[in-house]
C-alpha atoms as a PDB file:
ATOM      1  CA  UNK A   1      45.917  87.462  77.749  1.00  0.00           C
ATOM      2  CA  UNK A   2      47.050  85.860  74.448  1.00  0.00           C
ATOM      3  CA  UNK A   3      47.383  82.409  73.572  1.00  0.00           C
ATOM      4  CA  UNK A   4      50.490  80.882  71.384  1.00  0.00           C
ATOM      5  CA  UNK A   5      52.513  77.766  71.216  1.00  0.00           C
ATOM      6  CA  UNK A   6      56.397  76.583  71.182  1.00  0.00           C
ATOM      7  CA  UNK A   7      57.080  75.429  68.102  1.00  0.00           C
ATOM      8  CA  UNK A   8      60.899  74.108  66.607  1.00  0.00           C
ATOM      9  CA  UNK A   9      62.829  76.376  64.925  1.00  0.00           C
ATOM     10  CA  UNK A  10      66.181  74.885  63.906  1.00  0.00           C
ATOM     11  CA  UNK A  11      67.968  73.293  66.406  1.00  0.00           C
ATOM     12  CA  UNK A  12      65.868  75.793  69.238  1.00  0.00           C
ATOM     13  CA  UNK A  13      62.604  76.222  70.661  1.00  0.00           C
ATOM     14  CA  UNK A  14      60.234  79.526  69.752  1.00  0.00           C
ATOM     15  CA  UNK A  15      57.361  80.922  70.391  1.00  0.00           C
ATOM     16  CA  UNK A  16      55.608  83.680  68.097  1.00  0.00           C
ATOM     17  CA  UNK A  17      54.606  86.955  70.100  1.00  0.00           C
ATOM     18  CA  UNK A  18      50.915  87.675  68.883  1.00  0.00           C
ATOM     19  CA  UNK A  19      51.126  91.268  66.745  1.00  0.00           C
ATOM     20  CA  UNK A  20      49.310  92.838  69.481  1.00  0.00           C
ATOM     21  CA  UNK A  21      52.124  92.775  71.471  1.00  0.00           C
ATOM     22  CA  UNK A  22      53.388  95.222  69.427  1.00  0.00           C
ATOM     23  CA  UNK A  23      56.820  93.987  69.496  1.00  0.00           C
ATOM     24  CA  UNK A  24      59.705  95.571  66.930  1.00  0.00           C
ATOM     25  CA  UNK A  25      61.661  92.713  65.274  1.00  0.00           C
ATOM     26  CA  UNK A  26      65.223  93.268  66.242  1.00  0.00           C
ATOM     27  CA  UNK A  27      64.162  94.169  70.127  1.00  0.00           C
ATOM     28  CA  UNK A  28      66.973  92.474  72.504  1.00  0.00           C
ATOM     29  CA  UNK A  29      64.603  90.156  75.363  1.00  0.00           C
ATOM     30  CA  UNK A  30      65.588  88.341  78.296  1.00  0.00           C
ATOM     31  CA  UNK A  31      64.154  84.979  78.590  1.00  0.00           C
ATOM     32  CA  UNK A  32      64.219  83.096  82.223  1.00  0.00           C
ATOM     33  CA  UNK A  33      62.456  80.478  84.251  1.00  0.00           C
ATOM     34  CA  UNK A  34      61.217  81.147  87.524  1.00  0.00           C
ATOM     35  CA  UNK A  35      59.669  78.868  89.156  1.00  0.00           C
ATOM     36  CA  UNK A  36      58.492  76.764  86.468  1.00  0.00           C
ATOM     37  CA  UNK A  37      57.219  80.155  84.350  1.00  0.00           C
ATOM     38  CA  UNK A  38      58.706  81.392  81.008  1.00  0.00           C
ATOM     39  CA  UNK A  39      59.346  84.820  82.074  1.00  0.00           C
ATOM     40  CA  UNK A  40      60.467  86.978  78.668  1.00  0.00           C
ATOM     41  CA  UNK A  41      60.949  90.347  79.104  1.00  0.00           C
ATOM     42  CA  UNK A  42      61.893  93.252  77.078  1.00  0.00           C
ATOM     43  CA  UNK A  43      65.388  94.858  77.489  1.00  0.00           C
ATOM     44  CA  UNK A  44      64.903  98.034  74.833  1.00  0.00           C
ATOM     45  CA  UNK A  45      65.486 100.261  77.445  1.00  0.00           C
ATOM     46  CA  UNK A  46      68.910  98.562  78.622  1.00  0.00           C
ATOM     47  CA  UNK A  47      72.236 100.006  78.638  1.00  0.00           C
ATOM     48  CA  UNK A  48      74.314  97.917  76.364  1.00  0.00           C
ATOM     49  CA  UNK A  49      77.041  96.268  78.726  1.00  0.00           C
ATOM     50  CA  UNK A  50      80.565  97.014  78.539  1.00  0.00           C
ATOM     51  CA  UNK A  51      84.113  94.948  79.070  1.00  0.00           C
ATOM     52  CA  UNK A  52      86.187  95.891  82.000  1.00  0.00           C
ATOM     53  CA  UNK A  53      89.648  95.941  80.866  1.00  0.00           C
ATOM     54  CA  UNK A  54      90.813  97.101  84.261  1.00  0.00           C
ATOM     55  CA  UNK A  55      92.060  93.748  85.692  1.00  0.00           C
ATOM     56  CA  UNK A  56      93.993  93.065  82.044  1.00  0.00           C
ATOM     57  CA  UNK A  57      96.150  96.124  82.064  1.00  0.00           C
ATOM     58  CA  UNK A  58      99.608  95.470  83.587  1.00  0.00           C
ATOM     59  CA  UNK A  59      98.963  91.588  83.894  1.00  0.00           C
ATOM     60  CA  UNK A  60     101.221  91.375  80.439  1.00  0.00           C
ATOM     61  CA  UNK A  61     104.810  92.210  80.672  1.00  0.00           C
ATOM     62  CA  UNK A  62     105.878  94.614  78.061  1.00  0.00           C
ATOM     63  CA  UNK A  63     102.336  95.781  77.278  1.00  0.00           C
ATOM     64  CA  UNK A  64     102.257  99.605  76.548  1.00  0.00           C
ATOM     65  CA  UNK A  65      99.313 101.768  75.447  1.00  0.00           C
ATOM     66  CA  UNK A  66      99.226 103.442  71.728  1.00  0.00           C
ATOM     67  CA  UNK A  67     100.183 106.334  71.146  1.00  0.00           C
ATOM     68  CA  UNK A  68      98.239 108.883  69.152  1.00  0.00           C
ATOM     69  CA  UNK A  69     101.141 108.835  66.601  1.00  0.00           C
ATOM     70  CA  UNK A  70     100.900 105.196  67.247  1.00  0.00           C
ATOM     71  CA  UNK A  71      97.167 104.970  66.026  1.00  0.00           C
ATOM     72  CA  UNK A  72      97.218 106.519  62.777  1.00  0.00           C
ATOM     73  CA  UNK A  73      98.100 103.977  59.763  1.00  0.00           C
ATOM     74  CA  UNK A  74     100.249 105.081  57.018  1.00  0.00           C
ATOM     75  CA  UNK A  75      98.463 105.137  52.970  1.00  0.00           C
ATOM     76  CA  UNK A  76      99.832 102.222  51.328  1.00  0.00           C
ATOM     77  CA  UNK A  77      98.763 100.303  48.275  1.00  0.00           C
ATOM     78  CA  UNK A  78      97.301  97.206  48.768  1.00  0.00           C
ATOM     79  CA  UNK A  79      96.833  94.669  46.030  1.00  0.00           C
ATOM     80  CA  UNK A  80      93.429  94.850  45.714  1.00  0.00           C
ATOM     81  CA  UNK A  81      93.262  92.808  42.145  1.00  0.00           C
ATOM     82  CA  UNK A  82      94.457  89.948  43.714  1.00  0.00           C
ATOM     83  CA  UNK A  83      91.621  89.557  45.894  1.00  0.00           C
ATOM     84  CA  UNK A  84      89.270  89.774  42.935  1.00  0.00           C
ATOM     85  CA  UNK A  85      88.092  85.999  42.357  1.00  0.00           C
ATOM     86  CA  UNK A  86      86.291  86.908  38.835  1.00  0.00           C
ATOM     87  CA  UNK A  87      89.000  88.997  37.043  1.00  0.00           C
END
C-alpha cells in the first residue's frame, strides 16, 4: 500500500498517484465515495458513452434529415485576409 496526501490544486482537491502505480497521464478515472472511502478507479477499458438522439427526432415540427446532396458544402472563397490580425 502507498501513502500520499490531498493537496489544493486551483480551486479543487488532488492527490498525486505514487509512479508505481504506473498510471498513464491522460487515463479517464472515476472517483466516488462509498461509505466514507475515496474509491478512484480506472476507466481505460470503458466504452466511451454515446447521446441518444432517439427521443429528439420528431419532437420538432418541420425537422427533416440531410440529405447526402444536402451534406456536401459547395467551394467558395472565404476572406481569409480579413481574419489576419497582423497583416
Amino acid at each position: 500500500m502507498a501513502m500520499t496526501k490531498v493537496f489544493k490544486s486551483g480551486n479543487s482537491m488532488a492527490v498525486r498517484l505514487p509512479a508505481s502505480f504506473n498510471a498513464v497521464p491522460g487515463t479517464p478515472v472515476e472517483v466516488r465515495e462509498e461509505q466514507g472511502r475515496w474509491i478512484v478507479e480506472s476507466l481505460a477499458n470503458a466504452k466511451p458513452k454515446k447521446i441518444d438522439l432517439t427521443g429528439i427526432w420528431g419532437s420538432i415540427p418541420g425537422l427533416k434529415q440531410l440529405t447526402p446532396d444536402e451534406r456536401t458544402l459547395e467551394e467558395r472563397d472565404l476572406p481569409w485576409h480579413l481574419l489576419n490580425r497582423n497583416g
